[in-house]
N, C-alpha and C. Protein backbone atom coordinates (compact mmCIF):
# COMPACT_ATOMS: atom_id res chain seq x y z
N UNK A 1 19.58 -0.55 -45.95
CA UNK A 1 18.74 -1.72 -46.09
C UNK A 1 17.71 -1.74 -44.96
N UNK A 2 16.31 -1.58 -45.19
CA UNK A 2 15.47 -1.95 -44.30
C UNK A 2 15.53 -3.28 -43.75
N UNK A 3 15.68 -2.98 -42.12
CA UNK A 3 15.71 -4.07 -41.24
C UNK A 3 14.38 -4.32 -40.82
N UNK A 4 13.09 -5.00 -40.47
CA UNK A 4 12.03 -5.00 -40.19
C UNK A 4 12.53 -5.82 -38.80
N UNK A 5 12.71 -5.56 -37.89
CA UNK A 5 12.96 -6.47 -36.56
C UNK A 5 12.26 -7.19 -35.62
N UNK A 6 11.04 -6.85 -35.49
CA UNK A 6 10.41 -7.63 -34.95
C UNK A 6 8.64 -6.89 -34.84
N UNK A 7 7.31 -7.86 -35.00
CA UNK A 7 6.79 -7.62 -35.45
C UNK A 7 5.34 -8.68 -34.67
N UNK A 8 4.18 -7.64 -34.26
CA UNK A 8 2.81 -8.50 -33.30
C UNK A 8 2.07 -7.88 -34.08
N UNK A 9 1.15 -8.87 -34.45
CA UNK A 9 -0.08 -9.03 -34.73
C UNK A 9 -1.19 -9.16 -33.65
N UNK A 10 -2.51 -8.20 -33.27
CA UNK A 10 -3.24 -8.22 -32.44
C UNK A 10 -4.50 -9.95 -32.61
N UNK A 11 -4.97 -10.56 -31.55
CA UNK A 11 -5.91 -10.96 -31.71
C UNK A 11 -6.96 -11.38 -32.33
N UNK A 12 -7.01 -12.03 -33.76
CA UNK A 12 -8.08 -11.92 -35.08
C UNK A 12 -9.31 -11.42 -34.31
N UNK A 13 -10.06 -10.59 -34.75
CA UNK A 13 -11.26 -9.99 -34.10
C UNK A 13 -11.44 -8.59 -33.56
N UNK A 14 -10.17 -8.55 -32.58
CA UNK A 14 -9.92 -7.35 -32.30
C UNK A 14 -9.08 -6.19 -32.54
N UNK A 15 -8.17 -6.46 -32.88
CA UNK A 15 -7.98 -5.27 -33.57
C UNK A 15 -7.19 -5.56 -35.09
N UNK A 16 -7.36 -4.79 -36.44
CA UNK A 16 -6.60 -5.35 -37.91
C UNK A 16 -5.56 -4.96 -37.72
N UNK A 17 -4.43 -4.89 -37.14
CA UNK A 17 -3.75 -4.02 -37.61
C UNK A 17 -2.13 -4.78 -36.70
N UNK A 18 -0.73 -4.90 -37.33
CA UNK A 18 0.42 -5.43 -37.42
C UNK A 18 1.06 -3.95 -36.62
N UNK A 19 1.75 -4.09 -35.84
CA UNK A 19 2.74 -3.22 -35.23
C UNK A 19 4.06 -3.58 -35.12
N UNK A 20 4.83 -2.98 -35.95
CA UNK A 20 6.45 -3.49 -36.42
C UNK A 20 7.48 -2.39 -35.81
N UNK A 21 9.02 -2.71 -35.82
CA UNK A 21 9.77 -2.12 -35.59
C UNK A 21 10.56 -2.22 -37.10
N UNK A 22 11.28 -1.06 -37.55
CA UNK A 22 11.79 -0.86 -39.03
C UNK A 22 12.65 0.47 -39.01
N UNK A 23 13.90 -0.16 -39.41
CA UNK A 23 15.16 1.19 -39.50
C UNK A 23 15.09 1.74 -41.06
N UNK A 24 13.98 1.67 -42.00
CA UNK A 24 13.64 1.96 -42.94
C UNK A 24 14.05 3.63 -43.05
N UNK A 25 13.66 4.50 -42.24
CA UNK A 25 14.18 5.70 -42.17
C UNK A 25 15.54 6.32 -41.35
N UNK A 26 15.96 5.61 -41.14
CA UNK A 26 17.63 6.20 -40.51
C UNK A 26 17.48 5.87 -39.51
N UNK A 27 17.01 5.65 -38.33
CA UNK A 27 16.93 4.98 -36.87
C UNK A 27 15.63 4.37 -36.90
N UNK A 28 15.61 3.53 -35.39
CA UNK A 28 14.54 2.26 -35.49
C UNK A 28 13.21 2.51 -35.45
N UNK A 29 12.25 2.43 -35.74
CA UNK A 29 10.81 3.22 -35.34
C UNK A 29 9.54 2.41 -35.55
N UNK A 30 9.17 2.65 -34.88
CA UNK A 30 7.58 1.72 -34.38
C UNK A 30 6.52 2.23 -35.37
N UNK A 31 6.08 1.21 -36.48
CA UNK A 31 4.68 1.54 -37.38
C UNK A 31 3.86 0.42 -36.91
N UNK A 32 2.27 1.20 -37.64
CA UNK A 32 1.10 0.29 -38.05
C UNK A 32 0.66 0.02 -39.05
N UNK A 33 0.67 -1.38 -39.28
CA UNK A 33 -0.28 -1.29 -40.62
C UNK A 33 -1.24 -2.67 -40.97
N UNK A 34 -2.43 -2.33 -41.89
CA UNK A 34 -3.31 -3.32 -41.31
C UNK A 34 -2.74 -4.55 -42.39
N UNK A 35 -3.85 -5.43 -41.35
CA UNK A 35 -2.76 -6.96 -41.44
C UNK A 35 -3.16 -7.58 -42.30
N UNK A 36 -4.95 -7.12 -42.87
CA UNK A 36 -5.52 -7.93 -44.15
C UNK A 36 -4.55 -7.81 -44.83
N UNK A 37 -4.25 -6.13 -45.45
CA UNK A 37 -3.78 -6.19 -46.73
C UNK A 37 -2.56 -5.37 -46.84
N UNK A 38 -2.02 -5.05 -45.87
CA UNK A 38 -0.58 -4.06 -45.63
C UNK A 38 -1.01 -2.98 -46.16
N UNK A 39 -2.50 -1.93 -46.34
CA UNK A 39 -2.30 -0.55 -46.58
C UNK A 39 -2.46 0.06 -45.45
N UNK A 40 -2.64 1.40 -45.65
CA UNK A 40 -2.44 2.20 -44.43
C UNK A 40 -1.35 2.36 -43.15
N UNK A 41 0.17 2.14 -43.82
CA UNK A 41 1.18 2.06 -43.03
C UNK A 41 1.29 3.00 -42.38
N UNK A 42 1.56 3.53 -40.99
CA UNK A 42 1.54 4.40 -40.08
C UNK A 42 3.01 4.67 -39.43
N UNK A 43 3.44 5.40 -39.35
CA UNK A 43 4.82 5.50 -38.55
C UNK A 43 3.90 6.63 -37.39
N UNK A 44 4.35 5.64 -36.05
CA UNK A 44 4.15 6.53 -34.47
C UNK A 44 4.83 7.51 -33.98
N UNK A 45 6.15 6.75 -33.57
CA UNK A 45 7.27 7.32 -33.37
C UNK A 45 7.89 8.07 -34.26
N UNK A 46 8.80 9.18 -34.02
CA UNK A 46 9.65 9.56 -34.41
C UNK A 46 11.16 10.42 -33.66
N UNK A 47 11.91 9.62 -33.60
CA UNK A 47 12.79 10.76 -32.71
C UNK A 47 14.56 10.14 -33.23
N UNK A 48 15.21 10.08 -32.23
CA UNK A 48 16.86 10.29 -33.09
C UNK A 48 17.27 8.88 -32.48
N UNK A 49 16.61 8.64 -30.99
CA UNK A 49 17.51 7.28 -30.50
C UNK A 49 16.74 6.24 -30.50
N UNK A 50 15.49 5.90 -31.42
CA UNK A 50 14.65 5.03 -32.15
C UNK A 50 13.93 4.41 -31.20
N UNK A 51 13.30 3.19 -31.67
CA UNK A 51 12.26 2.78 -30.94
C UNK A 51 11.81 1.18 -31.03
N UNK A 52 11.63 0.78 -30.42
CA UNK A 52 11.83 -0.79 -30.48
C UNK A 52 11.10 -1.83 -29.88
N UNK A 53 11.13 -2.83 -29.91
CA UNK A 53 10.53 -4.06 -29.81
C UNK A 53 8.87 -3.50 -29.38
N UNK A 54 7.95 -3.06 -30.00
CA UNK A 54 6.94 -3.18 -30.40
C UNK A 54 6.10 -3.81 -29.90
N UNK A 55 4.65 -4.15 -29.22
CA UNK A 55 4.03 -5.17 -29.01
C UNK A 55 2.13 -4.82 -28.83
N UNK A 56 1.12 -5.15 -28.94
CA UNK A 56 0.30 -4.88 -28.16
C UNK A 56 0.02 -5.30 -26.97
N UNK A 57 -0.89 -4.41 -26.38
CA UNK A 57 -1.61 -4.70 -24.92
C UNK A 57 -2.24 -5.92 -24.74
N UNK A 58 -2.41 -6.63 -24.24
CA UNK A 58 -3.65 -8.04 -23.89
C UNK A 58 -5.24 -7.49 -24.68
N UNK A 59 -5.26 -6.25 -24.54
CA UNK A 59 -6.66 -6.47 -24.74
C UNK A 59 -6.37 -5.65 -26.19
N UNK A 60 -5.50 -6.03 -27.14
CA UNK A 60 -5.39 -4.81 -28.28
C UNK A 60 -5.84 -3.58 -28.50
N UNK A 61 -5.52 -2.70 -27.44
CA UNK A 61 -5.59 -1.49 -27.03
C UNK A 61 -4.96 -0.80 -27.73
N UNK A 62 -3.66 -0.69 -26.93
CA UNK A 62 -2.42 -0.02 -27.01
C UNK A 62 -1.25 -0.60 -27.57
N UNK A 63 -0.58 -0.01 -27.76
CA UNK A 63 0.56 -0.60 -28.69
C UNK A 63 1.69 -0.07 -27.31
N UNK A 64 3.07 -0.56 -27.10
CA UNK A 64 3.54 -0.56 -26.49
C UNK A 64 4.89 -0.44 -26.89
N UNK A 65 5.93 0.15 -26.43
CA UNK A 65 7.03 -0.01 -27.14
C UNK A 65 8.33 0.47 -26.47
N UNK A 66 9.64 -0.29 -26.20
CA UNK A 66 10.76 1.01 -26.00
C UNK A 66 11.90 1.57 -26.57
N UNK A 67 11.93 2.84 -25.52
CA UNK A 67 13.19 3.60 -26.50
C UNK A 67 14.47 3.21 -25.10
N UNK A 68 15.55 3.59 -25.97
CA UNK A 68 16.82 3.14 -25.26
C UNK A 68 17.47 3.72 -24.72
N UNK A 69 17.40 5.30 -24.61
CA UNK A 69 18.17 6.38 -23.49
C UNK A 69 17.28 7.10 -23.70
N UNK A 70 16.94 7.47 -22.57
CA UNK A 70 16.93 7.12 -21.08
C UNK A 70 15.77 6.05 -21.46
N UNK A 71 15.77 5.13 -20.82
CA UNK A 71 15.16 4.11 -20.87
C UNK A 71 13.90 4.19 -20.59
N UNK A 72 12.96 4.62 -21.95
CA UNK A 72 11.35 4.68 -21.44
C UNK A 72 10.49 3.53 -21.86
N UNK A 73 9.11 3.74 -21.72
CA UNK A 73 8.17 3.12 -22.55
C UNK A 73 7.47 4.13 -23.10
N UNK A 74 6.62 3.83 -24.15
CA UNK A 74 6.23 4.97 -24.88
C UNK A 74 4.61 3.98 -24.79
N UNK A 75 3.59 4.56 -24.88
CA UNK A 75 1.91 3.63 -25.12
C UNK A 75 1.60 4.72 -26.31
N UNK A 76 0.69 4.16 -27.61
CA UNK A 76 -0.08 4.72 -28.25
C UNK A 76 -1.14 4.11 -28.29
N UNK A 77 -2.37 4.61 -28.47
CA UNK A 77 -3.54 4.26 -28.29
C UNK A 77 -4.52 4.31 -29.80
């Protein structure tokens, strides 16, 4: 069952686009997709010990996100 867990929307203006966390594929993983109309879904991440709570930057830059061993942050731009 897809879990969609938590989920930021950038700034109206600056950037279209929703950045979610979703165990849709077997572990947790960080997509994009734009917020008008939900096409162009993007998966960032990909790896085995998933990826999580999701967010953008202040200035809707970067997308931000972490993984859980070893405890990183990951930025996509």
């Amino acid at each position: 069952m897809d879990q969609t867990k938590m989920h930021t929307q950038a700034p109206p203006g600056v950037n279209p686009k929703i950045v979610f966390a979703s165990n849709r594929d077997g572990s947790e993983e960080v997509y994009v997709v734009n917020a008008a109309d939900d096409t162009a879904q993007t998966r960032l991440t990909d790896n085995t010990v998933g990826s999580f709570a999701p967010t953008w930057s202040p200035e809707a830059v970067f997308c931000i996100f972490l993984q859980p061993h070893p405890v990183v942050t990951g930025v996509y731009k």
